[in-house]
N, C-alpha and C. Protein backbone atom coordinates (compact mmCIF):
# COMPACT_ATOMS: atom_id res chain seq x y z
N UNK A 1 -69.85 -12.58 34.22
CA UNK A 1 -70.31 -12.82 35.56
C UNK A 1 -70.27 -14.31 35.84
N UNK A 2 -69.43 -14.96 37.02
CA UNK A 2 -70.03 -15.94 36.88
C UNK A 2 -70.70 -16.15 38.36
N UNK A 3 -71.25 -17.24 38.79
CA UNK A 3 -71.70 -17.65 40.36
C UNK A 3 -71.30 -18.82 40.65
N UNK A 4 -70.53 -19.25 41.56
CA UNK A 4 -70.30 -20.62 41.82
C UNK A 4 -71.40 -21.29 42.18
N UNK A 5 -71.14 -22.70 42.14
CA UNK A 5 -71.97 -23.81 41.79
C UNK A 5 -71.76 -24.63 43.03
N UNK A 6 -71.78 -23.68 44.15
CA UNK A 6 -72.38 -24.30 45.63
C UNK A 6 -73.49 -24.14 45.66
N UNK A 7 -73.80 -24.48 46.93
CA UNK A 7 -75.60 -24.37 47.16
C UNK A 7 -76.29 -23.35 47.51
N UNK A 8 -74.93 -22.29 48.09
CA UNK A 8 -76.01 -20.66 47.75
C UNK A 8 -75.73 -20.45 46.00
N UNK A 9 -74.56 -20.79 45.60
CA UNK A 9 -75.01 -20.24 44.15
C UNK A 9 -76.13 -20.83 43.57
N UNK A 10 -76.17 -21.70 43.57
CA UNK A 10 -77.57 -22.54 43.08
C UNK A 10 -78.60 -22.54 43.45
N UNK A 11 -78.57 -21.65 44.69
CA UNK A 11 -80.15 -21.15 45.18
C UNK A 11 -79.99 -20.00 44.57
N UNK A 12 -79.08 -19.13 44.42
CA UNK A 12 -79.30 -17.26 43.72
C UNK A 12 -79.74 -17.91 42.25
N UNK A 13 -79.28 -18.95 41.81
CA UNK A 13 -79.54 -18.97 39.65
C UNK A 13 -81.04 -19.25 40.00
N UNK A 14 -81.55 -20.24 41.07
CA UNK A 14 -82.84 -20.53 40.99
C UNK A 14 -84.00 -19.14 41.02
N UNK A 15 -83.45 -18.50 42.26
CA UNK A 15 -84.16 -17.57 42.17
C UNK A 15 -84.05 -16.58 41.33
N UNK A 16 -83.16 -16.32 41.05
CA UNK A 16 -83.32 -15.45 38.88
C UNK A 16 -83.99 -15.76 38.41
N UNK A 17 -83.94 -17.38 38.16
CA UNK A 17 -84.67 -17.88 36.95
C UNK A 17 -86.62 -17.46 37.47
N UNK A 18 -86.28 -17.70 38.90
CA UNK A 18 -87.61 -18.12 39.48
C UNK A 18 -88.30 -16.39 39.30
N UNK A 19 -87.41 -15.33 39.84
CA UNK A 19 -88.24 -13.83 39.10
C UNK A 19 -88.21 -13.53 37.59
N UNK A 20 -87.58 -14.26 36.82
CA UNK A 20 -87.10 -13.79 35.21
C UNK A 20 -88.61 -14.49 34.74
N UNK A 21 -89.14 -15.69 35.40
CA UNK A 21 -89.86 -16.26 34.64
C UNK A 21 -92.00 -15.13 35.64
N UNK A 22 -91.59 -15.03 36.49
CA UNK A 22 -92.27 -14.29 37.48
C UNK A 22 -93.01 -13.02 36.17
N UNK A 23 -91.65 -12.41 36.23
CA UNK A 23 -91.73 -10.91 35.41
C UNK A 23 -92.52 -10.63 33.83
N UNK A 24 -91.98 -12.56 33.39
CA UNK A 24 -92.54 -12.38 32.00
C UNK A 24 -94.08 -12.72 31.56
N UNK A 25 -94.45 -13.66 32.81
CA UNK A 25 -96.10 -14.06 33.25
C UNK A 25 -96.40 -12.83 33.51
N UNK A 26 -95.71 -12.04 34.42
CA UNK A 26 -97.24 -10.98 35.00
C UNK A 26 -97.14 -9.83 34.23
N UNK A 27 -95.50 -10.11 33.50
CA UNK A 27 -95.63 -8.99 32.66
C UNK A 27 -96.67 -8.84 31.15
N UNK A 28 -96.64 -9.97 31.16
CA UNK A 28 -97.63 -10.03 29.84
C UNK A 28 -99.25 -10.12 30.11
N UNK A 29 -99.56 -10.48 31.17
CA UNK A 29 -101.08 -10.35 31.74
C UNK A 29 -100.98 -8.65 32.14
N UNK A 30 -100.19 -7.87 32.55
CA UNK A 30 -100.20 -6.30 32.52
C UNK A 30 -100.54 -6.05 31.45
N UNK A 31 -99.79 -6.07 30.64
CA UNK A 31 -99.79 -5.80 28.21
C UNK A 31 -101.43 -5.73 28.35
N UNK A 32 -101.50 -6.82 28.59
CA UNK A 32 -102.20 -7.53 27.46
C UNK A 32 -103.88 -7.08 28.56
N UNK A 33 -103.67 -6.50 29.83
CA UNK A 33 -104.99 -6.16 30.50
C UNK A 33 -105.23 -4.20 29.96
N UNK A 34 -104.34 -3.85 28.91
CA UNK A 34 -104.56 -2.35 28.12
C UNK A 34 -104.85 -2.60 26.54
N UNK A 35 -105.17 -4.10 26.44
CA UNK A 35 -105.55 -4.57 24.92
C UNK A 35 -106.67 -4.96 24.70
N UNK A 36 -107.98 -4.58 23.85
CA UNK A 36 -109.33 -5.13 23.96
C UNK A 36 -109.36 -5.86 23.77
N UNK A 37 -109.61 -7.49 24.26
CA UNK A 37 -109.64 -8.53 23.09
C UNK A 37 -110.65 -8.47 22.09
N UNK A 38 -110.65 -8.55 21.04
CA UNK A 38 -111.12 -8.61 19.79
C UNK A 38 -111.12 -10.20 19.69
N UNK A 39 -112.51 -10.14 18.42
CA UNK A 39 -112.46 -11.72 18.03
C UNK A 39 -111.07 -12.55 17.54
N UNK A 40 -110.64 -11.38 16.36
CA UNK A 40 -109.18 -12.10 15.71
C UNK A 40 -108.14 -11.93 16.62
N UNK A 41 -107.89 -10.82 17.89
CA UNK A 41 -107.16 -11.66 19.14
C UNK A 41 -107.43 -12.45 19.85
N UNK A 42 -108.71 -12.84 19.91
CA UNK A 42 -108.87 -14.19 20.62
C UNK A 42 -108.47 -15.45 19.57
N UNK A 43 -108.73 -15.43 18.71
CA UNK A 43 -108.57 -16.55 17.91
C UNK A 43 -106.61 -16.36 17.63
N UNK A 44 -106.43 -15.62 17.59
CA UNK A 44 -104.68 -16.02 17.37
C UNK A 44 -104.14 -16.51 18.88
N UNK A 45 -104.44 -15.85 19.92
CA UNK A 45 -104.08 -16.66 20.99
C UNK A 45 -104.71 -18.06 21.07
N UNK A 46 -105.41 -18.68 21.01
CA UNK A 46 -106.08 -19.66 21.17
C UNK A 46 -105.04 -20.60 19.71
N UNK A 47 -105.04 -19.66 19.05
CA UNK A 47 -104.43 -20.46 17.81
C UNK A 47 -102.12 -20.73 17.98
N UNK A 48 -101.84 -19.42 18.96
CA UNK A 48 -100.72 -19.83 19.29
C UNK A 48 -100.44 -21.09 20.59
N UNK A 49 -101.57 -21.49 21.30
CA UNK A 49 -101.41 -22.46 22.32
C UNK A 49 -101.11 -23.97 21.18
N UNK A 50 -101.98 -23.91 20.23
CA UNK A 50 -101.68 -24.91 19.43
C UNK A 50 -100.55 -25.47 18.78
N UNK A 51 -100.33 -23.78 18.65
CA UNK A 51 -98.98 -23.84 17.26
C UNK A 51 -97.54 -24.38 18.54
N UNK A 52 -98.08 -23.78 19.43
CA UNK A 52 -97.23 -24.14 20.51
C UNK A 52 -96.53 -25.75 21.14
N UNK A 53 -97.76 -25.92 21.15
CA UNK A 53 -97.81 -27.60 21.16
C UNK A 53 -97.32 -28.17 20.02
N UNK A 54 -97.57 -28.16 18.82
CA UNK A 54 -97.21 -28.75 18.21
C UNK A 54 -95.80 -28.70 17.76
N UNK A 55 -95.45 -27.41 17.82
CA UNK A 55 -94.04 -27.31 17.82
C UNK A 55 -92.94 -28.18 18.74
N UNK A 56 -93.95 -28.59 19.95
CA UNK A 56 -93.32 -29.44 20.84
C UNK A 56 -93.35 -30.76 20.84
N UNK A 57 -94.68 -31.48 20.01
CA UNK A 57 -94.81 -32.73 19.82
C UNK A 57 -94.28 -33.56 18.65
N UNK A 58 -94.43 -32.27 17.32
CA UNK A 58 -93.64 -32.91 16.47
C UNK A 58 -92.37 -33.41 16.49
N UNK A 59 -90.96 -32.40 16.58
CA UNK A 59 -89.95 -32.99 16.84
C UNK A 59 -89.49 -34.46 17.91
N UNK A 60 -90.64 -34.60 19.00
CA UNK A 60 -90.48 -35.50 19.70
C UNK A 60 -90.98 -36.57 18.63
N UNK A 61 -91.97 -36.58 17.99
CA UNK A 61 -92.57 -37.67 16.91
C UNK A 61 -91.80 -38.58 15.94
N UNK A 62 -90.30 -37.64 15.11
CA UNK A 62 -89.62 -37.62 14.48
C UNK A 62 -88.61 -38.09 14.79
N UNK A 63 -87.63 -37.59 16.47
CA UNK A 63 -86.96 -37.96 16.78
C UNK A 63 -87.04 -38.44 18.16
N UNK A 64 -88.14 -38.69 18.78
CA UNK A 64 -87.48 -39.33 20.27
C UNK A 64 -87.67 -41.30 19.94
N UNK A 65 -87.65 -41.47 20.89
CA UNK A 65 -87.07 -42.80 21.40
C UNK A 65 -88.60 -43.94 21.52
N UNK A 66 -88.39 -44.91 21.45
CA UNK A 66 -89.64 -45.68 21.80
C UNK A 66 -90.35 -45.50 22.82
N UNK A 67 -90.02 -44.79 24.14
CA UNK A 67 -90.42 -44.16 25.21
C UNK A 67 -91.59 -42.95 24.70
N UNK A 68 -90.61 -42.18 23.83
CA UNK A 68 -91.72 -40.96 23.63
C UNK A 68 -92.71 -40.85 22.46
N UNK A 69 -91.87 -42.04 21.92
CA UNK A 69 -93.49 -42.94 20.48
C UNK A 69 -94.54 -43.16 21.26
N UNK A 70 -94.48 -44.25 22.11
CA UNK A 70 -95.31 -45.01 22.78
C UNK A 70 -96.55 -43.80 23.51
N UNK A 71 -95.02 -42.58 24.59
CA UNK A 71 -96.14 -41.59 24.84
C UNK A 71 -97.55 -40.73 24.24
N UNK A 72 -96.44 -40.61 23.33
CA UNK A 72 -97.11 -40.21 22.16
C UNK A 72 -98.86 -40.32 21.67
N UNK A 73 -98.28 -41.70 21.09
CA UNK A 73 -99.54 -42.62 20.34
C UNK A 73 -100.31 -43.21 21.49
N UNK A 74 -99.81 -43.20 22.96
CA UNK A 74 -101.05 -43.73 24.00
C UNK A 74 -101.63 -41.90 24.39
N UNK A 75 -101.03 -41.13 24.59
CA UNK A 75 -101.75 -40.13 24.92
C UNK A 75 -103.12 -39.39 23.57
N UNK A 76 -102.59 -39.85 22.48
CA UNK A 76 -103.46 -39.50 21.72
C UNK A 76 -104.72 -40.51 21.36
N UNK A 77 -104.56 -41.60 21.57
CA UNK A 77 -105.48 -42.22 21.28
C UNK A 77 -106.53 -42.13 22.40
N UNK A 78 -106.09 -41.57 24.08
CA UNK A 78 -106.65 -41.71 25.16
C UNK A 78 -107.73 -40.78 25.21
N UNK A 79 -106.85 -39.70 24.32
CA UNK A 79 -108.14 -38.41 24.48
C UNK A 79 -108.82 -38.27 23.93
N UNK A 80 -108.66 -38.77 22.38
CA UNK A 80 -109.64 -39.22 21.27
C UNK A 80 -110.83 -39.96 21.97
N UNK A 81 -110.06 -41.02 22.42
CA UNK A 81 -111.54 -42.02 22.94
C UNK A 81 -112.39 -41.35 24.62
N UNK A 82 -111.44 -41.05 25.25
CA UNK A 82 -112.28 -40.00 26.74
C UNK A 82 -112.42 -38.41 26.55
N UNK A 83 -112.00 -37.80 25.53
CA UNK A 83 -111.86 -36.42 25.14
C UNK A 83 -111.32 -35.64 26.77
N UNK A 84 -110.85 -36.25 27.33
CA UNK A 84 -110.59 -35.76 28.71
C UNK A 84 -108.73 -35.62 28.85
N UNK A 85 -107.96 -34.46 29.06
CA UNK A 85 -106.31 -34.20 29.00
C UNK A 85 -105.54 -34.86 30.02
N UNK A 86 -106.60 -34.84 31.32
CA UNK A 86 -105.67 -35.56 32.63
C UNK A 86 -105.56 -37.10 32.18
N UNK A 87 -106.23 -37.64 31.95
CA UNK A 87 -105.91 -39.31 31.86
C UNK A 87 -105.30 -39.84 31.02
N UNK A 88 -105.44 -38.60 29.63
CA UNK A 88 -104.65 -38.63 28.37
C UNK A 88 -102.83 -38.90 28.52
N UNK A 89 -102.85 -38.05 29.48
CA UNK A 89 -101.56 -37.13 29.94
C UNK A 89 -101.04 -38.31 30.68
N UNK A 90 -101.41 -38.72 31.95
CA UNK A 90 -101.04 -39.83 32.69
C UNK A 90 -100.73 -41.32 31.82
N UNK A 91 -102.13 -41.50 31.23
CA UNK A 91 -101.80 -42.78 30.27
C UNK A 91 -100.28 -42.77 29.73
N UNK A 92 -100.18 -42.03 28.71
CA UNK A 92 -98.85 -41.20 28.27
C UNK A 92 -97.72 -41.42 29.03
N UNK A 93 -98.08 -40.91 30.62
CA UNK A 93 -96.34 -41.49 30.95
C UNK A 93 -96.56 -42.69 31.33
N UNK A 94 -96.96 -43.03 31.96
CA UNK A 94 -97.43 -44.65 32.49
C UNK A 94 -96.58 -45.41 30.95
N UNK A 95 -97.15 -45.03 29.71
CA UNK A 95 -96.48 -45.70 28.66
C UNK A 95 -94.97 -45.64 28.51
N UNK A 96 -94.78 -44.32 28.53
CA UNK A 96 -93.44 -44.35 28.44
C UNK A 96 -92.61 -45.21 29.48
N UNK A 97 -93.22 -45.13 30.80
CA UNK A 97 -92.08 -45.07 31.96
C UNK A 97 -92.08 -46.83 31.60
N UNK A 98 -93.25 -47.58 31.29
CA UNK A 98 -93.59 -48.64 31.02
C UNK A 98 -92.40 -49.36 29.72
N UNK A 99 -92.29 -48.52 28.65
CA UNK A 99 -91.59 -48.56 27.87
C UNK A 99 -90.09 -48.34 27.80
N UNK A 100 -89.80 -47.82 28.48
CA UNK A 100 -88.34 -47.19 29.08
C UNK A 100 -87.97 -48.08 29.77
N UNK A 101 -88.72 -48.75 31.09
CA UNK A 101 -88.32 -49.72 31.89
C UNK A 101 -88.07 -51.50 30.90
N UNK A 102 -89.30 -52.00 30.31
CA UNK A 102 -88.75 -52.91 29.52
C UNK A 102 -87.51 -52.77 28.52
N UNK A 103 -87.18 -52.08 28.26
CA UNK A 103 -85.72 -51.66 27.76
C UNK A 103 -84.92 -51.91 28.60
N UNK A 104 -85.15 -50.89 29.27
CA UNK A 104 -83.33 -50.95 30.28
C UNK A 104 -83.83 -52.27 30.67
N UNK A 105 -84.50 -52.83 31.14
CA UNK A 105 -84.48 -54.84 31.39
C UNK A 105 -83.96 -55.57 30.69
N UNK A 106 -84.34 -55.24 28.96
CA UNK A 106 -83.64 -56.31 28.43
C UNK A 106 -82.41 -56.00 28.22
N UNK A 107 -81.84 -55.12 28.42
CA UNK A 107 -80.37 -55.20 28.53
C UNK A 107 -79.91 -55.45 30.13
């Protein structure tokens, strides 16, 4: 199948993507509203948001760029010291974008 890559095709892929992702949210709040939560299902969900994250922060740790170090190590130190995610989060890009921009300058 393919769809061309005008601007109705690129509005039909959006809206696929936009019900594919629709279907799999409400489909899993359906599941999961015929499942009792139990203590050890609460604790594995709570425990996959983590595993989740981290799966996403490590590889950036390892391999991104001084941009996403910087994010990194300012978003964590932010929440440590305010225990609060929004300012954590912001600090974070503020660093990067901060960090990214003195780069492309000195070249």
């Amino acid at each position: 199948m393919t769809i061309e890559t005008n601007t109705t095709g690129v509005l039909v892929l959006i809206l696929i993507m936009m019900l594919v992702t629709l279907v799999t949210r409400f489909g899993g709040v359906f599941v999961m509203s015929y499942v009792r939560i139990s203590p050890r299902i609460e604790s594995f969900i709570n425990t996959m948001a983590s595993s989740v994250l981290i799966a996403i922060i490590v590889p950036m740790a390892f391999a991104g760029d001084a941009g996403a170090l910087a994010a990194l190590s300012v978003t964590a130190v932010v929440m440590l010291m305010l225990k609060k995610p929004l300012p954590a989060i912001a600090a974070g890009i503020v660093a990067a974008a901060l960090v990214r921009y003195l780069e492309f300058a000195a070249f």
